[in-house]
Protein backbone atom coordinates (compact mmCIF):
# COMPACT_ATOMS: atom_id res chain seq x y z
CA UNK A 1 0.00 0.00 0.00
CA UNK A 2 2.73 2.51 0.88
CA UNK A 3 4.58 2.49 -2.61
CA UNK A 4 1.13 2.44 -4.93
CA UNK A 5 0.42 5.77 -2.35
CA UNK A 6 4.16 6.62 -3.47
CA UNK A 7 3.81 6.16 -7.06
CA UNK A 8 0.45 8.31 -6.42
CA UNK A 9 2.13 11.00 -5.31
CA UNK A 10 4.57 11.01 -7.57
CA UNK A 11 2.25 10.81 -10.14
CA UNK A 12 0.59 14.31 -8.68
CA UNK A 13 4.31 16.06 -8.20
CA UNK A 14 4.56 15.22 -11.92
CA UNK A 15 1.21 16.42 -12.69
CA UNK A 16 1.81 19.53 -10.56
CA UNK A 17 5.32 19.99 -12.56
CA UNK A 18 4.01 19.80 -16.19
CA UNK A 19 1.63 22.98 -15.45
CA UNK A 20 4.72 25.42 -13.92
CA UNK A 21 5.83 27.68 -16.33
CA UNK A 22 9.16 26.35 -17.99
CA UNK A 23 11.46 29.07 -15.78
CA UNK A 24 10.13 27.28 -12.31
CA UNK A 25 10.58 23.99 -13.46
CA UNK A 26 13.83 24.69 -14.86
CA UNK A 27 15.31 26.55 -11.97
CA UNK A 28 13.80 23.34 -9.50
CA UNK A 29 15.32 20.65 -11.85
CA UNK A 30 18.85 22.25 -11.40
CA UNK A 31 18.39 23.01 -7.64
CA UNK A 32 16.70 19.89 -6.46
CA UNK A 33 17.81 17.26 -9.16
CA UNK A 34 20.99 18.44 -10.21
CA UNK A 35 21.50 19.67 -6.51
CA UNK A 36 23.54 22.44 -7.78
CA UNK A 37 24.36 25.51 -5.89
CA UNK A 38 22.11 28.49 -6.23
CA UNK A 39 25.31 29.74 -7.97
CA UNK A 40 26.02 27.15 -9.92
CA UNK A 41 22.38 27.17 -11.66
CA UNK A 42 22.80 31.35 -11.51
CA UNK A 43 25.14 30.56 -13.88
CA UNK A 44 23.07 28.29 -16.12
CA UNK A 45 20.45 30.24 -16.54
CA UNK A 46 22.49 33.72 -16.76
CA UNK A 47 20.40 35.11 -13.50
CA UNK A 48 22.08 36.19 -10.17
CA UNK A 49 22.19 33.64 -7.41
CA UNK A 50 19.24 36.12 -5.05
CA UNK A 51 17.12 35.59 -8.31
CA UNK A 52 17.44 31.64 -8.42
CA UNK A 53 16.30 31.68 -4.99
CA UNK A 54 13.23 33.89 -5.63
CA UNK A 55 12.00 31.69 -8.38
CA UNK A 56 12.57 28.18 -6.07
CA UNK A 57 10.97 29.94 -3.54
CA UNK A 58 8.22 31.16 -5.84
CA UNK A 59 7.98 27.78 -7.72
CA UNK A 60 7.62 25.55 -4.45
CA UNK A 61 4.73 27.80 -3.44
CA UNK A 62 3.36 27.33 -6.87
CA UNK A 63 3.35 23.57 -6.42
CA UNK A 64 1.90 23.66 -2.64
CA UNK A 65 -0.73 25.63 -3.93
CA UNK A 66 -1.28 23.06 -7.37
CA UNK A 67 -0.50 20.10 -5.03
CA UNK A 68 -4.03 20.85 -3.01
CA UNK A 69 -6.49 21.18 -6.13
């Protein structure tokens, strides 16, 4: 029961993903999945580190708020 209730949710993170605009899901694939350093994905995406971590702040509340409908 606890991994079809995993596979659920990850199902729903996924779903949640797919409707962020590509700039939030970018900037939380580097962060979280890359686990690079703010600077490191400042660099990536030619934005300064104190914007990376406005738009993974901004993004997570996104997907809270998309997680709930």
């Amino acid at each position: 029961q606890e991994t079809l209730e995993q596979k659920e949710m990850s199902e729903k993170v996924q779903a949640a993903l797919g409707k962020l605009k590509p700039k939030y899901r970018d900037v939380l694939y580097f962060y979280y999945y890359q686990e690079l350093s703010r600077e490191e994905v400042a660099a990536r995406l030619g934005i300064s580190p104190r914007k990376v971590s406005e738009l993974v702040n901004y993004a997570l509340k996104l997907l809270r708020k998309e997680m709930k409908t």
